[in-house]
Protein backbone atom coordinates (compact mmCIF):
# COMPACT_ATOMS: atom_id res chain seq x y z
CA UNK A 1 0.00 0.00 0.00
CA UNK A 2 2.77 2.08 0.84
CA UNK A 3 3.75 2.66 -2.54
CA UNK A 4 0.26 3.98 -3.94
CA UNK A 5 1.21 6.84 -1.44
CA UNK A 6 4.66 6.64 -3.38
CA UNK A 7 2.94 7.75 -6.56
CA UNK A 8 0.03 9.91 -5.08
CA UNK A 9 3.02 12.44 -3.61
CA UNK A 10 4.82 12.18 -6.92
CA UNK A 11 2.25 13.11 -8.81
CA UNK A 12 1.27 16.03 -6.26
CA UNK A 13 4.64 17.59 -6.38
CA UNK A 14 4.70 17.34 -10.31
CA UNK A 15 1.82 18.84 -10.65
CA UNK A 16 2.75 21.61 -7.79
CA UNK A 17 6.24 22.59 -8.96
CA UNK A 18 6.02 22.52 -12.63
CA UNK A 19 4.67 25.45 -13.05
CA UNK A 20 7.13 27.07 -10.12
CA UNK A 21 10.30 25.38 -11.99
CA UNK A 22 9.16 26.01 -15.51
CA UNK A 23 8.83 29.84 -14.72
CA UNK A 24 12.74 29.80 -13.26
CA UNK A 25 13.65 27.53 -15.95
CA UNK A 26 12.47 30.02 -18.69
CA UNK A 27 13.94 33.18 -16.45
CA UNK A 28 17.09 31.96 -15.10
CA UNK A 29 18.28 29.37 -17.60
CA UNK A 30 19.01 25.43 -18.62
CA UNK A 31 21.57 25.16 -15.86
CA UNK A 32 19.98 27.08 -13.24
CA UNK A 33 17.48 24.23 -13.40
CA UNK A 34 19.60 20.85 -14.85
CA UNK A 35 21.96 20.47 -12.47
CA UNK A 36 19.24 20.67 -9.00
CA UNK A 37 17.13 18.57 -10.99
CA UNK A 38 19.98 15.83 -11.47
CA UNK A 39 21.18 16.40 -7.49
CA UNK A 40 17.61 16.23 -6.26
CA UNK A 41 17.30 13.23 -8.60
CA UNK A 42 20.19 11.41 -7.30
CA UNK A 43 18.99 12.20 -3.60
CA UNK A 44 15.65 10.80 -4.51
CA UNK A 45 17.06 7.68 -5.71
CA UNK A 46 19.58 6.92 -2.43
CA UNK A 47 16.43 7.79 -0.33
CA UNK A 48 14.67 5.23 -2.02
CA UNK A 49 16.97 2.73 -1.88
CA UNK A 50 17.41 3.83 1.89
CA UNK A 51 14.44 3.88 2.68
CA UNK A 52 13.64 1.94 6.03
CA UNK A 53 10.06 4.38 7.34
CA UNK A 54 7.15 5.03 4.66
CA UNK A 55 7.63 8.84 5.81
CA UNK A 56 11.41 8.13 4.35
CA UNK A 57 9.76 6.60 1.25
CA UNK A 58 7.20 9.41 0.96
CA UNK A 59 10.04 12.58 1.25
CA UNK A 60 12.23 9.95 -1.66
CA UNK A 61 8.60 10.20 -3.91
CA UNK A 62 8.40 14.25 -3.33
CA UNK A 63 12.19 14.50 -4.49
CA UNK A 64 11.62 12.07 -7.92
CA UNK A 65 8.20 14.30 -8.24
CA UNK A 66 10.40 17.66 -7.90
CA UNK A 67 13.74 16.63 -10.00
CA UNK A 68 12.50 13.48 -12.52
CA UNK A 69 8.82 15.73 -13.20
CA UNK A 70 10.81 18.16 -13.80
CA UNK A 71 13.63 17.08 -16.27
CA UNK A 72 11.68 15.57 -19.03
CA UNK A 73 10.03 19.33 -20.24
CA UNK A 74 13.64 20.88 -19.38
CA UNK A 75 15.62 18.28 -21.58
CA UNK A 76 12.68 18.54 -24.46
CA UNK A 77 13.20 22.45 -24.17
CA UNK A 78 16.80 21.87 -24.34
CA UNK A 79 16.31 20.25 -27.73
CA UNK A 80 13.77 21.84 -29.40
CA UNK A 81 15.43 25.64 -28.94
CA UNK A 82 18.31 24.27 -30.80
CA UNK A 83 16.65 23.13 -33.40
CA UNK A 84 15.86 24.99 -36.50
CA UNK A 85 12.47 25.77 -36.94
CA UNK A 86 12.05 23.30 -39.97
CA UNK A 87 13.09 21.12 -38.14
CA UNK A 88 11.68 21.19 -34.35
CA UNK A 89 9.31 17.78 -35.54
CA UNK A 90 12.33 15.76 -35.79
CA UNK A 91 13.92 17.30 -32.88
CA UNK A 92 10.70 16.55 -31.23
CA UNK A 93 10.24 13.07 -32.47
CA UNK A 94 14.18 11.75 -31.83
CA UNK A 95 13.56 13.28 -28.17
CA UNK A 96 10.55 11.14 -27.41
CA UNK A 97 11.94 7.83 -29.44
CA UNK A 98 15.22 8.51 -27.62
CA UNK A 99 13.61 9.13 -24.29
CA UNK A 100 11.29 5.96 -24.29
CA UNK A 101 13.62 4.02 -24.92
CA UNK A 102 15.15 5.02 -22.15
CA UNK A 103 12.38 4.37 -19.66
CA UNK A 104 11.51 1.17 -21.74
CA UNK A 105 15.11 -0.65 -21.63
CA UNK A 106 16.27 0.84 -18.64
CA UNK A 107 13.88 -1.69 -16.59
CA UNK A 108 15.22 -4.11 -18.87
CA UNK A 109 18.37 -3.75 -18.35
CA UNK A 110 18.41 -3.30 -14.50
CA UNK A 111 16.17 -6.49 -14.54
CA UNK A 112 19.17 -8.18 -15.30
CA UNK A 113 21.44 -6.38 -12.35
CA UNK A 114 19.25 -7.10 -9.59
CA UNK A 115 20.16 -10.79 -8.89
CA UNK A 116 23.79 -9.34 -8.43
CA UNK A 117 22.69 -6.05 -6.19
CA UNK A 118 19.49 -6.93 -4.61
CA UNK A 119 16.78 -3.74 -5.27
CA UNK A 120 18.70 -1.22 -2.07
CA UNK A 121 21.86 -1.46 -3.84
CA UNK A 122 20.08 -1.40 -7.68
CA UNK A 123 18.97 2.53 -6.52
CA UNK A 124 22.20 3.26 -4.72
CA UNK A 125 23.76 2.41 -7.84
CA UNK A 126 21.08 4.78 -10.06
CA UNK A 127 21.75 7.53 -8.01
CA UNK A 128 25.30 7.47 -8.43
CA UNK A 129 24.63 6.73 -12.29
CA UNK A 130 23.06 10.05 -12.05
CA UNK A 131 26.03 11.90 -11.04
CA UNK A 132 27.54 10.49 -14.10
CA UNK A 133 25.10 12.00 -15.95
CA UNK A 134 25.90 15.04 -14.33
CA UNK A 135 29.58 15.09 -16.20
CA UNK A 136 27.84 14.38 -19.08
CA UNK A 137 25.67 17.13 -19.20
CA UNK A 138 28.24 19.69 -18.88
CA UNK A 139 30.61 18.21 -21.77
CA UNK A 140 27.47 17.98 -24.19
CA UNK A 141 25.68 20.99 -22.82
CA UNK A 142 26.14 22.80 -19.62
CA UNK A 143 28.95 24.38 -20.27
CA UNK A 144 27.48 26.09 -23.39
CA UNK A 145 24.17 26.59 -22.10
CA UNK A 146 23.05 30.14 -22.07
CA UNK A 147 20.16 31.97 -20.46
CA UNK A 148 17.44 32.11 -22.58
């Protein structure tokens, strides 16, 4: 039961910050935004895998609400401004192909980890894939991202 009340506080904080976020997104800039979103998103993930009280569990599902909700409009904004205006469908279309695959094969993928890890140590290991991410980010983007 606990983790309806997962999902019920994720979706609550989604729908709460989004329009909070998107406003500083679109005044102060991509990394402004990114780089909490990947750090709150990391710190959502150890909580998770930490997670030993539902009030633990419930704090992990307002962080993924706050940083995941929040980086799939920033990365599809990311995109799409770069593109040029011919061609903001394809921009639009290898976003979503490239993000669902994502979300489709990750689960996959892990599926195959968590004999070896156990789930705890399958989200410790997320969040620290995160902080990769992180570095990648700034080589591909961060460091040329300008405020918009």
């Amino acid at each position: 039961m606990r983790g309806v009340f997962f999902y019920v506080v994720y979706a609550i904080f989604i729908l709460g910050s989004r329009p909070i976020t998107g406003r500083l997104f679109d005044i102060k800039g991509d990394n402004f935004m990114m780089y909490p979103t990947f750090i709150l998103f990391a710190i959502s993930l150890w909580l998770t895998g930490a997670a030993h009280s539902s009030a633990m569990l419930l704090i992990a599902g307002a962080l993924v609400g706050l940083s995941y909700g929040s980086f799939s409009p920033f990365s599809q904004t990311i995109a799409i401004r770069h593109a040029s205006p011919e061609r903001i469908g394809i921009a639009t279309s290898t976003f979503f192909g490239l993000f669902d695959m994502g979300v489709g094969m990750g689960p996959f993928v892990l599926g195959f980890v968590i004999p070896y890890t156990g789930y705890r140590n399958l989200y410790y290991l997320a969040a620290l894939f995160v902080l990769v991410v992180i570095g990648i980010y700034y080589f591909v983007h961060g460091r040329h991202g300008a405020k918009f």
